[in-house]
Structure formats: structure tokens, C-alpha cells
PDB file of N, CA and C in Angstrom:
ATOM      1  N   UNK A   1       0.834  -1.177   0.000  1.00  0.00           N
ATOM      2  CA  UNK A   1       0.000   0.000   0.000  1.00  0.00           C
ATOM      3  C   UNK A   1       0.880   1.241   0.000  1.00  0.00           C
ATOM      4  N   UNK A   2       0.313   2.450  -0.778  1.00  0.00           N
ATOM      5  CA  UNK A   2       1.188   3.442  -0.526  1.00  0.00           C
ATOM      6  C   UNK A   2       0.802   4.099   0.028  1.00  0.00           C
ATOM      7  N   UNK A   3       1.102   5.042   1.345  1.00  0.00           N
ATOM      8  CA  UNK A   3       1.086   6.323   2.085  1.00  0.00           C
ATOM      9  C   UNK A   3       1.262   7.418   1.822  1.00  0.00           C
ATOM     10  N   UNK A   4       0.191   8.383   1.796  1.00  0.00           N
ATOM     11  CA  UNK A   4       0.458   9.976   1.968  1.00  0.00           C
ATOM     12  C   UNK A   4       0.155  10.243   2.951  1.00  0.00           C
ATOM     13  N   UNK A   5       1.120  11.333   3.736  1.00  0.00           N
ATOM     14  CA  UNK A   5       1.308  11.584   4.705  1.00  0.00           C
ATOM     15  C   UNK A   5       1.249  13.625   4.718  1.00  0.00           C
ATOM     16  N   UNK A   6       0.423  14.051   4.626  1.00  0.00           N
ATOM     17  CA  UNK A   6       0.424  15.548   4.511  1.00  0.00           C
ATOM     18  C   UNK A   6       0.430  16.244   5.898  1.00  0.00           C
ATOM     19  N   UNK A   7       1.447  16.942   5.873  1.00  0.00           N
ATOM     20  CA  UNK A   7       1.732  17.745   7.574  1.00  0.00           C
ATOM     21  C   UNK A   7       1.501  19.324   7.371  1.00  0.00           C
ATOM     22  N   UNK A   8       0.349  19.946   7.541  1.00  0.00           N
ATOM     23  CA  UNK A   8       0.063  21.458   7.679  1.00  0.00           C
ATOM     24  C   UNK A   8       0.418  21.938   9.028  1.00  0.00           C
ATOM     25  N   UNK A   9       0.136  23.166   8.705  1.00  0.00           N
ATOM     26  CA  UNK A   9       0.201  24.140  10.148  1.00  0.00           C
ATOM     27  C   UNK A   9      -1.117  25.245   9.400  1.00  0.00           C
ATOM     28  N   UNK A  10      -1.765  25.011   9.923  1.00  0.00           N
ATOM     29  CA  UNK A  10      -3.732  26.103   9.323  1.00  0.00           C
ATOM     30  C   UNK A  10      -3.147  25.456   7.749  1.00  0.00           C
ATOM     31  N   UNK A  11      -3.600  26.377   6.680  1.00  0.00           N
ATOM     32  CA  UNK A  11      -3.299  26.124   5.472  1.00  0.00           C
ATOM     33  C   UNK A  11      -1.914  25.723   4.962  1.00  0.00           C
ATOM     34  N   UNK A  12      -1.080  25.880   5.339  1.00  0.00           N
ATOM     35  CA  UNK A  12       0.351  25.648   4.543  1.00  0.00           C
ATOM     36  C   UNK A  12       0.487  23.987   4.998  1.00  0.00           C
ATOM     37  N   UNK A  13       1.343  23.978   3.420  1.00  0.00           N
ATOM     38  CA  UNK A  13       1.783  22.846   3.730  1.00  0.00           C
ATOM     39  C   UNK A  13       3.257  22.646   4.187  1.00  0.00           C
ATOM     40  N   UNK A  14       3.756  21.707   5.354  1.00  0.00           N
ATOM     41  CA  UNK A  14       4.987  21.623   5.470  1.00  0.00           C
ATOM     42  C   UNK A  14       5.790  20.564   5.317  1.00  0.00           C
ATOM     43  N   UNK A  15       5.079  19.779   5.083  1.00  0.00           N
ATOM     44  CA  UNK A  15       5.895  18.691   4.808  1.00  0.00           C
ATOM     45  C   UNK A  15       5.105  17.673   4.019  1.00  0.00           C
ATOM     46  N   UNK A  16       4.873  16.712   2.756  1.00  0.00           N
ATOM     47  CA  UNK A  16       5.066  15.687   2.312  1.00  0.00           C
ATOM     48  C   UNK A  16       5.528  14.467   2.528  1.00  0.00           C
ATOM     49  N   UNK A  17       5.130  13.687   2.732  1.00  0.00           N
ATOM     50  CA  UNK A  17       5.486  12.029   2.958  1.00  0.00           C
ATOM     51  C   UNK A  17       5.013  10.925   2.152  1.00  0.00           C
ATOM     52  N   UNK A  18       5.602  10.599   0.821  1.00  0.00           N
ATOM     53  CA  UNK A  18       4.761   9.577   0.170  1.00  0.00           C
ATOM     54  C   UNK A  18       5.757   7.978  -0.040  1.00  0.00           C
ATOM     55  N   UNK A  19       5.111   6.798   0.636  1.00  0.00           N
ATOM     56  CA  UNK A  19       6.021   5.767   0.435  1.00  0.00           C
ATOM     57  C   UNK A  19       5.245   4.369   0.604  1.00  0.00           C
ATOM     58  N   UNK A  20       5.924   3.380   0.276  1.00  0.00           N
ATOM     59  CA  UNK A  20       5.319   2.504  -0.065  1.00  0.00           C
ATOM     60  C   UNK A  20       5.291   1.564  -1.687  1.00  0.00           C
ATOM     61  N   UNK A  21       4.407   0.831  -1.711  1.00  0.00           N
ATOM     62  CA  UNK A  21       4.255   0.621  -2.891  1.00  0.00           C
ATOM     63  C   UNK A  21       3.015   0.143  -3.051  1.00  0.00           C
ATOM     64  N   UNK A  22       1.896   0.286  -4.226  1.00  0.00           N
ATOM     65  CA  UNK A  22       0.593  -0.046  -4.313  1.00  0.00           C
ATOM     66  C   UNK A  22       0.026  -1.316  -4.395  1.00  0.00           C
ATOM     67  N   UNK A  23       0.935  -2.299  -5.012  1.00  0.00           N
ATOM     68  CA  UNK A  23       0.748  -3.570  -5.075  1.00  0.00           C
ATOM     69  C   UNK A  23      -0.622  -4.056  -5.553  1.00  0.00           C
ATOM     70  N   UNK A  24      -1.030  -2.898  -6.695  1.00  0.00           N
ATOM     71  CA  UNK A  24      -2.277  -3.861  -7.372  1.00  0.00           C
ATOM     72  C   UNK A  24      -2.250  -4.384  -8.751  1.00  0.00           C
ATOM     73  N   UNK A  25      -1.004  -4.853  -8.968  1.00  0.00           N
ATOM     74  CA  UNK A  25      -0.825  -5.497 -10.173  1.00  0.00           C
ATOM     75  C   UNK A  25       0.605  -6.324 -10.088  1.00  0.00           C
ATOM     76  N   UNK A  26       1.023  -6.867 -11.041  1.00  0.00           N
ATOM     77  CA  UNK A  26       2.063  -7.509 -10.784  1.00  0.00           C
ATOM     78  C   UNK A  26       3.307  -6.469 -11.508  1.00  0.00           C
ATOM     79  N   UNK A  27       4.658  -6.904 -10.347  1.00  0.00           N
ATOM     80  CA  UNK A  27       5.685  -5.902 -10.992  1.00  0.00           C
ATOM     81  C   UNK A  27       5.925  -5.310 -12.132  1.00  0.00           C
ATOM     82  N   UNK A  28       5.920  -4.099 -12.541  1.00  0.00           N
ATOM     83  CA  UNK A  28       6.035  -3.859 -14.245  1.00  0.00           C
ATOM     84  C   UNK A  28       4.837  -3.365 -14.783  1.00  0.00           C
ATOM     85  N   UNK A  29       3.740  -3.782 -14.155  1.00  0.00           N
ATOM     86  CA  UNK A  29       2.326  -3.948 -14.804  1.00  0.00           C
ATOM     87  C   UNK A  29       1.621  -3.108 -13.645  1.00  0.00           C
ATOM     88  N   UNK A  30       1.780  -2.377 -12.567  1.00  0.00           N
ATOM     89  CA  UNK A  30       1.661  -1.712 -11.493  1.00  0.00           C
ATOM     90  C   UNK A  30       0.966  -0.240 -12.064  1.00  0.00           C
ATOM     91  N   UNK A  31      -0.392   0.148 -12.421  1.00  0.00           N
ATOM     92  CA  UNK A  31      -0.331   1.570 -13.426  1.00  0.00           C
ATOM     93  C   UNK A  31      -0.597   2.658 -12.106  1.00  0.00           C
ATOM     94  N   UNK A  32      -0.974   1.571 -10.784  1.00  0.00           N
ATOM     95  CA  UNK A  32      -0.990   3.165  -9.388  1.00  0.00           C
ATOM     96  C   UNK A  32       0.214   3.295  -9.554  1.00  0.00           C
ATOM     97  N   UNK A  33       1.039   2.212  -9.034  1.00  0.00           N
ATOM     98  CA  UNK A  33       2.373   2.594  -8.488  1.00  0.00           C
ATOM     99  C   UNK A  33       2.783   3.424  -9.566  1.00  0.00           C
ATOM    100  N   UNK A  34       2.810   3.327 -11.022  1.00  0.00           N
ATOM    101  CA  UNK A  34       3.356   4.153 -12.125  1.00  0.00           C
ATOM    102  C   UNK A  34       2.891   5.713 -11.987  1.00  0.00           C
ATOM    103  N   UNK A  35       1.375   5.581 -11.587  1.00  0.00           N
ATOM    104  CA  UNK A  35       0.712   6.899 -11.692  1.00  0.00           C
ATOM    105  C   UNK A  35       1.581   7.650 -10.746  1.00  0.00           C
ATOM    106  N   UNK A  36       1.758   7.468  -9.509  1.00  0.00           N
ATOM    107  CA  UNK A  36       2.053   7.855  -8.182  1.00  0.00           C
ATOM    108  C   UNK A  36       3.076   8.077  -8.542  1.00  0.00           C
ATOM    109  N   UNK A  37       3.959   7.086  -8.862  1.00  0.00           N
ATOM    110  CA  UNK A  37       5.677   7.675  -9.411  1.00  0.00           C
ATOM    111  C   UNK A  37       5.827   8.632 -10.178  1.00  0.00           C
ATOM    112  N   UNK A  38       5.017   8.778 -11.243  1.00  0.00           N
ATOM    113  CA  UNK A  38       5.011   9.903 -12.173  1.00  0.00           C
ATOM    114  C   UNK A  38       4.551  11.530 -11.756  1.00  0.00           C
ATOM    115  N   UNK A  39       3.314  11.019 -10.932  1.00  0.00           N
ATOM    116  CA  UNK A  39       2.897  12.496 -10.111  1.00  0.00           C
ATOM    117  C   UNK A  39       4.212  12.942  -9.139  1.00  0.00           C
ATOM    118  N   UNK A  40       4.884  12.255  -8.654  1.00  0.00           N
ATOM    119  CA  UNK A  40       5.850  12.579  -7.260  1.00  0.00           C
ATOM    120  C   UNK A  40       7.247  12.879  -8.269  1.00  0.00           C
ATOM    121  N   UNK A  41       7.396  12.319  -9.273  1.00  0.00           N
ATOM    122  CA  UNK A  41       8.509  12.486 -10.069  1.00  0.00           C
ATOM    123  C   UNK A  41       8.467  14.012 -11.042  1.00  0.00           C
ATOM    124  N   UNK A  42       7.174  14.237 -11.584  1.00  0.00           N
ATOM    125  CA  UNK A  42       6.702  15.380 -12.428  1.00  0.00           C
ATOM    126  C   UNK A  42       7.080  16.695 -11.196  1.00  0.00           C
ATOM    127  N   UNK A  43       6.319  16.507  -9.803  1.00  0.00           N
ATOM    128  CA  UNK A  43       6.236  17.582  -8.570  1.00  0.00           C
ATOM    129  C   UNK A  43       7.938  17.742  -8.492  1.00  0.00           C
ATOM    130  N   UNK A  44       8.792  16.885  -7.642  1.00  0.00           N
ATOM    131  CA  UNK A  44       9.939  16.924  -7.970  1.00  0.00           C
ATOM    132  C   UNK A  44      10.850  18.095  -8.669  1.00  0.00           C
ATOM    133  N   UNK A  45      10.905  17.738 -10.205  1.00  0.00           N
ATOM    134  CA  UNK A  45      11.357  18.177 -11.075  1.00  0.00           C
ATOM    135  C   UNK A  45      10.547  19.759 -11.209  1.00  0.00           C
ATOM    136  N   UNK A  46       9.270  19.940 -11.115  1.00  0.00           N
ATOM    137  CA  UNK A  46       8.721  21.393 -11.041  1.00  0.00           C
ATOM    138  C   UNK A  46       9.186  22.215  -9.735  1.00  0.00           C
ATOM    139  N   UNK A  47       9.635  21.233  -8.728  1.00  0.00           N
ATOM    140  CA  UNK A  47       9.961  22.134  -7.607  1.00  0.00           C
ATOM    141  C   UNK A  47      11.769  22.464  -7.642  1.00  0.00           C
ATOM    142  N   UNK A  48      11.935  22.192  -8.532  1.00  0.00           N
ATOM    143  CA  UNK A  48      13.445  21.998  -9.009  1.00  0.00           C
ATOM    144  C   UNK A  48      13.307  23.245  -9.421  1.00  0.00           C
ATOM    145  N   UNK A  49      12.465  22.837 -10.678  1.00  0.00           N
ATOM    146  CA  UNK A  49      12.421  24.789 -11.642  1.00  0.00           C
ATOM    147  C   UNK A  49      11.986  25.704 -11.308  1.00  0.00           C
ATOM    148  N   UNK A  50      10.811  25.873 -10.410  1.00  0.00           N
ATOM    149  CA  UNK A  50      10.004  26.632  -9.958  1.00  0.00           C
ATOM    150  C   UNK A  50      10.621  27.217  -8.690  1.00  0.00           C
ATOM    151  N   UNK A  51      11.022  26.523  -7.677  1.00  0.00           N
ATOM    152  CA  UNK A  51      11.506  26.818  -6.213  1.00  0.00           C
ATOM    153  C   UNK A  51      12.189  26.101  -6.130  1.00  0.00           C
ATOM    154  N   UNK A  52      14.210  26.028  -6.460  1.00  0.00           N
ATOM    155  CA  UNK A  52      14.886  25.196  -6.407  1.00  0.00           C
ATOM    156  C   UNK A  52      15.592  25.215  -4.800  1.00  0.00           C
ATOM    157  N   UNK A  53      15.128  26.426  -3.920  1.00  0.00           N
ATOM    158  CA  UNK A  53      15.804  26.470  -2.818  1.00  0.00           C
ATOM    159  C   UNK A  53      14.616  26.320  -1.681  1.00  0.00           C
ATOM    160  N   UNK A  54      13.511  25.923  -2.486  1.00  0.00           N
ATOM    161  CA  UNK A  54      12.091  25.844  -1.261  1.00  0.00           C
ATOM    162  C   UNK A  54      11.865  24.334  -0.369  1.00  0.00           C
ATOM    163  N   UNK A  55      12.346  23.459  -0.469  1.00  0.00           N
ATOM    164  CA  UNK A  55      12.398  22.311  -0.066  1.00  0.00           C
ATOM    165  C   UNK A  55      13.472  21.450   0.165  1.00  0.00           C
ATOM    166  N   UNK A  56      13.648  21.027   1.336  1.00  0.00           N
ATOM    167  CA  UNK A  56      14.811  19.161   1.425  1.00  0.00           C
ATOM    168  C   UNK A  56      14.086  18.580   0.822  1.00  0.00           C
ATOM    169  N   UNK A  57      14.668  17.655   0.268  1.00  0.00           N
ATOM    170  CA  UNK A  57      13.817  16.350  -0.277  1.00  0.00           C
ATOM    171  C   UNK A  57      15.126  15.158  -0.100  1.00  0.00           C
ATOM    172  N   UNK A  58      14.093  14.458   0.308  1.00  0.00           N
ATOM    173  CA  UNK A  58      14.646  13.191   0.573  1.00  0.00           C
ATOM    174  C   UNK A  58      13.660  11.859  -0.588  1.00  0.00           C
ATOM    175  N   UNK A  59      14.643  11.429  -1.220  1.00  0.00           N
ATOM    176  CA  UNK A  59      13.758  10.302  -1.935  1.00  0.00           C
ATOM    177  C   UNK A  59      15.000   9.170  -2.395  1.00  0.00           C
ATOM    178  N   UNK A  60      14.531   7.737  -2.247  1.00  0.00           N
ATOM    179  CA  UNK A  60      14.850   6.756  -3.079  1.00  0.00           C
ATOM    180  C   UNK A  60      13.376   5.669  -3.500  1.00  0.00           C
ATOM    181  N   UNK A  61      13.876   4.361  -3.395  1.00  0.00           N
ATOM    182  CA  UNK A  61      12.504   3.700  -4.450  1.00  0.00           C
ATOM    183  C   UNK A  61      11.546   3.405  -3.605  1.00  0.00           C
ATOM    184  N   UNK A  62      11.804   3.495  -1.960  1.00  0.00           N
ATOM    185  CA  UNK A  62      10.505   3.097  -0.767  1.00  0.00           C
ATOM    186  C   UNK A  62       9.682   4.474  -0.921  1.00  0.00           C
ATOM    187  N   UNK A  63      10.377   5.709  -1.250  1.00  0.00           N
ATOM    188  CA  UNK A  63       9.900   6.670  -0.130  1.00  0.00           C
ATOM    189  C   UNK A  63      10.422   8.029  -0.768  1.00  0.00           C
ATOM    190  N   UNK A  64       9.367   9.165  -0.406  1.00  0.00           N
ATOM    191  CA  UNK A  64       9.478  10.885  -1.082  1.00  0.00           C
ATOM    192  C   UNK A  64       9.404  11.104   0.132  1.00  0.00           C
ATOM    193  N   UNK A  65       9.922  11.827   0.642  1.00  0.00           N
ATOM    194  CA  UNK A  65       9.585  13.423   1.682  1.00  0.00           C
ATOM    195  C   UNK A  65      10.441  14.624   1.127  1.00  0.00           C
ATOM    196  N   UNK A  66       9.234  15.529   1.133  1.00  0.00           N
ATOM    197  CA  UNK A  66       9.413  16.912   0.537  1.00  0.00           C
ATOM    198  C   UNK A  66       9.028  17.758   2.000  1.00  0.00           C
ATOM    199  N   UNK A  67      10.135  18.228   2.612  1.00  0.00           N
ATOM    200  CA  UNK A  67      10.149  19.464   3.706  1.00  0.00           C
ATOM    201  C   UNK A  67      10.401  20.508   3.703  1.00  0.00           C
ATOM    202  N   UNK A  68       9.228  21.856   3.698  1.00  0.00           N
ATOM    203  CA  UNK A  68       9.198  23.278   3.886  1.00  0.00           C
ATOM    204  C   UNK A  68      10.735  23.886   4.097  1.00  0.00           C
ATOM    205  N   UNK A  69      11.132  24.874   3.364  1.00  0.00           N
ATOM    206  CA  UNK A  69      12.438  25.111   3.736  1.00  0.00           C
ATOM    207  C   UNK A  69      12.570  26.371   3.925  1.00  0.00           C
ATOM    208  N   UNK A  70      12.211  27.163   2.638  1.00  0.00           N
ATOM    209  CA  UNK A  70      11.546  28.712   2.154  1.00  0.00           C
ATOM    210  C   UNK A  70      10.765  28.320   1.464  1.00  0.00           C
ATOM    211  N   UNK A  71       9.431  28.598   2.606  1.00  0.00           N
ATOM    212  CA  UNK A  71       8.214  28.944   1.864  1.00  0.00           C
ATOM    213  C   UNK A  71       7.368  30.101   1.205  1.00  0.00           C
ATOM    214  N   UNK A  72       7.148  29.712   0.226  1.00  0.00           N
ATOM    215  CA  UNK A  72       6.021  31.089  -1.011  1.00  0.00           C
ATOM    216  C   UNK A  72       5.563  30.902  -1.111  1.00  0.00           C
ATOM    217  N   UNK A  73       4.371  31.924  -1.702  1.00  0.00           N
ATOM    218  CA  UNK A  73       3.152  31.467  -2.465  1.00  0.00           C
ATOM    219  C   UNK A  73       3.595  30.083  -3.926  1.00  0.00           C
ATOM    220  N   UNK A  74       4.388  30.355  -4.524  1.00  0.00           N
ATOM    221  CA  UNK A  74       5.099  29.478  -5.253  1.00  0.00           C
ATOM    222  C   UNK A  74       4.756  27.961  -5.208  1.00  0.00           C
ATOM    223  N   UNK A  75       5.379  27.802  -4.169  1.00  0.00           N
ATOM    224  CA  UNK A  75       5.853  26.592  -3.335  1.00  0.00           C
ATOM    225  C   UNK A  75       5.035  25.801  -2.818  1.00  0.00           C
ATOM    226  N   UNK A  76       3.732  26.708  -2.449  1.00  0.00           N
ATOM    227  CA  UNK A  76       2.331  26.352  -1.405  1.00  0.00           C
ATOM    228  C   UNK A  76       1.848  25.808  -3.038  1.00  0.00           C
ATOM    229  N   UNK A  77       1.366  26.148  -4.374  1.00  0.00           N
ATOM    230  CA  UNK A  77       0.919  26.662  -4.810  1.00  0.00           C
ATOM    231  C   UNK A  77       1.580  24.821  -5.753  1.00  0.00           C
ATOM    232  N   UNK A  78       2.727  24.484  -6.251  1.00  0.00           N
ATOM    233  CA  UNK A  78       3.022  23.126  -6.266  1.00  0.00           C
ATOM    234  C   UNK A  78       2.799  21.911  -5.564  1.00  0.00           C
ATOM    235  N   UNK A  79       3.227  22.212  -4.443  1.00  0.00           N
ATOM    236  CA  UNK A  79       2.642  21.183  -3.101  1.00  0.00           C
ATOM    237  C   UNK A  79       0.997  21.378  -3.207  1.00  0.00           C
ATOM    238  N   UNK A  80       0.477  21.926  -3.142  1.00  0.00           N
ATOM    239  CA  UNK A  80      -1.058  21.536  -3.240  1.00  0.00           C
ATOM    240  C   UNK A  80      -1.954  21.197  -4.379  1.00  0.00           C
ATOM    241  N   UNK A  81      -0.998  21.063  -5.283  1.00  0.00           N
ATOM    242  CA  UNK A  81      -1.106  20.755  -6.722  1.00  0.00           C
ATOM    243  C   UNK A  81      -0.604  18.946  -6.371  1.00  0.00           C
ATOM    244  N   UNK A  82       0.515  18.737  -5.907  1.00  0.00           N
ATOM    245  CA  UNK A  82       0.849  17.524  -5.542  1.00  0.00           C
ATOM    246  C   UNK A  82      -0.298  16.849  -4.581  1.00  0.00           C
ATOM    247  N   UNK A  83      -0.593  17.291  -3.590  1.00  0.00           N
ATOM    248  CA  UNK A  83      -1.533  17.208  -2.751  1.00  0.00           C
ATOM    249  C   UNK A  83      -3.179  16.768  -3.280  1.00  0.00           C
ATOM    250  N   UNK A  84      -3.780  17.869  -4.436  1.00  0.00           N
ATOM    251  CA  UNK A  84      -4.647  17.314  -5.044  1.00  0.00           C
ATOM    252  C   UNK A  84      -4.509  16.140  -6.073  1.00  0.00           C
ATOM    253  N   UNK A  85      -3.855  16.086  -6.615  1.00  0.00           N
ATOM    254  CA  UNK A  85      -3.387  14.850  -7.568  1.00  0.00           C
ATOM    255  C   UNK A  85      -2.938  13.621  -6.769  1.00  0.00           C
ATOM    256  N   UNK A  86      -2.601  13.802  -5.623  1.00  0.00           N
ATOM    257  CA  UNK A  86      -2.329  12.245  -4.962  1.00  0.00           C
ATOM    258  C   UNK A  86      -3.653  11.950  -4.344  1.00  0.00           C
ATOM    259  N   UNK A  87      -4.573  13.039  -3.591  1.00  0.00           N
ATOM    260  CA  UNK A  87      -6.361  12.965  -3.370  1.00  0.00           C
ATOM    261  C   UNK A  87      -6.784  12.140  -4.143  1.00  0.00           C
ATOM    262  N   UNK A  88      -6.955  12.689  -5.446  1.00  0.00           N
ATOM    263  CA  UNK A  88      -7.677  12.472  -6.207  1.00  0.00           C
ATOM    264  C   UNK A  88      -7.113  10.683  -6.790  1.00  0.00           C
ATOM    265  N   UNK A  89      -5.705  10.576  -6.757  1.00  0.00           N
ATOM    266  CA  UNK A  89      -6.106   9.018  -6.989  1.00  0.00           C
ATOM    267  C   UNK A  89      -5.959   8.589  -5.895  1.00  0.00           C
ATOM    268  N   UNK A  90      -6.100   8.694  -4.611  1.00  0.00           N
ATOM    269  CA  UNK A  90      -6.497   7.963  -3.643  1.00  0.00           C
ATOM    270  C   UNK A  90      -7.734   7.426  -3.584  1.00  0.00           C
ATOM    271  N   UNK A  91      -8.809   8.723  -3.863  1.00  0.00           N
ATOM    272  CA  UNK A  91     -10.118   8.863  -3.685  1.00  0.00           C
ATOM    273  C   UNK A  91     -10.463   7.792  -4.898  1.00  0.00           C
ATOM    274  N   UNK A  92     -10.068   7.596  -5.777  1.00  0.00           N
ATOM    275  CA  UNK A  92      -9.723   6.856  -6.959  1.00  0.00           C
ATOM    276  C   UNK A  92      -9.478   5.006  -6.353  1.00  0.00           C
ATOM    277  N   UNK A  93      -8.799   4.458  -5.761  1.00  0.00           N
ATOM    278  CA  UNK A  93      -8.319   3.525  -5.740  1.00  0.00           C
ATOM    279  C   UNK A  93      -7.632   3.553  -4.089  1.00  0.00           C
ATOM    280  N   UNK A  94      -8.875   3.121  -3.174  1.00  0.00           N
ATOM    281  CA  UNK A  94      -8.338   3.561  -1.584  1.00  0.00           C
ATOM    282  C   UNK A  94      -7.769   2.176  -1.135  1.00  0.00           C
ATOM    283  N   UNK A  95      -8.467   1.192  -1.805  1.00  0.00           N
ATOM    284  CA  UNK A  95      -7.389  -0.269  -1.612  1.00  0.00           C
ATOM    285  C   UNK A  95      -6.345  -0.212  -1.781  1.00  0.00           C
ATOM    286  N   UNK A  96      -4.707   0.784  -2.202  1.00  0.00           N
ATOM    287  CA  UNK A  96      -4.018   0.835  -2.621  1.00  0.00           C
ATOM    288  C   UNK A  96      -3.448   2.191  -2.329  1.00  0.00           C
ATOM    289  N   UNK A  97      -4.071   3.199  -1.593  1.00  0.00           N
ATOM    290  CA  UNK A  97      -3.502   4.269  -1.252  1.00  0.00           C
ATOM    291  C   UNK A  97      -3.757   4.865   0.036  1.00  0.00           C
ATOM    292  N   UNK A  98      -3.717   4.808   1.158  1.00  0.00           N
ATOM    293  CA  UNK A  98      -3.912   5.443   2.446  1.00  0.00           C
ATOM    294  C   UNK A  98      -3.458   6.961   2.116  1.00  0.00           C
ATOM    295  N   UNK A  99      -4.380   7.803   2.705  1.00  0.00           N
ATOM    296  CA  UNK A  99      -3.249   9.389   2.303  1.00  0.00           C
ATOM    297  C   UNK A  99      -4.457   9.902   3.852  1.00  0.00           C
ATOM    298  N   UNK A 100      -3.606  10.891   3.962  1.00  0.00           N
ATOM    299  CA  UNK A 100      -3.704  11.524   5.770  1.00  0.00           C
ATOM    300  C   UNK A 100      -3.402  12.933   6.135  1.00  0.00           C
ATOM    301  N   UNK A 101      -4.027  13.680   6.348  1.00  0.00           N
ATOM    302  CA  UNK A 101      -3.449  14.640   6.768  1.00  0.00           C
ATOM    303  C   UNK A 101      -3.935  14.963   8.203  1.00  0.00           C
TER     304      UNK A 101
END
């Protein structure tokens, strides 16, 4: 199963936690786990271009955490873009995705 783990303070977001694996298909053939990789991989790379000094990130193949570093409107504004897109396939496929805030 994979985990989202969303840590606010009122509206902001401060931290990200996504890990796991979805396990509803067989290796290779996995299209959450693909989806999920691709959403966390796409966020990533936009927070690279967009706000390259707004976040730690910590990631290998278990596990993402993305932590508040310098926060902007920017920054809020990706992360909750990440945030709705991991919702939405949770809300999508909850056998396979726990997400929490």
C-alpha cells in the first residue's frame, strides 16, 4: 500500500510524505504505483524549476519526503497541486492508497 502523509500548520503545507508501494498489479504492470511515481517524479522536477531552494527532499525507491524550507506562495501553490493529484487518486483507488493529513 502506498502512504500519503500531509503535515500542515492552518493552510500551509509543510511537509510531504509519500512511500510505499501499491501492489495492485504484478511488478512492471503496477499503473498506481506508475501513476504515483510519475505524479511525485513530475512535482519533484517542477519544484526543481520553480523553487529550487524551497524544499529538502529526501527520496529513493521506498519513499518521497518533501520538507518546507523557504516557503512562497510558489511553493504552497506546487505542493497543493501535488496534494490534489495524490487525493484524487487515492479517492480513486483507496485499496491501494492510504493518504492523511
Amino acid at each position: 500500500m502506498i502512504k500519503v502523509k500531509v503535515v500542515k500548520d492552518d493552510l500551509r503545507i509543510l511537509k510531504i510524505e509519500v512511500s510505499g508501494h501499491a501492489n495492485s498489479a504484478a511488478y512492471g504492470s503496477d499503473l498506481v504505483c506508475a501513476g504515483v511515481s510519475c505524479i511525485v517524479i513530475g512535482t519533484l522536477n517542477a519544484l526543481d524549476g520553480i523553487v529550487p531552494d524551497g524544499c529538502d527532499i529526501t527520496t529513493n525507491t521506498d519513499f518521497t519526503v518533501i520538507t518546507v524550507k523557504n516557503d512562497s506562495a510558489e511553493l504552497q501553490t506546487v505542493l497543493n497541486t501535488l496534494r490534489i493529484l495524490l487525493l484524487t487518486v487515492a479517492d480513486r483507488y483507496p485499496k491501494y492508497i492510504k493518504f492523511s493529513e
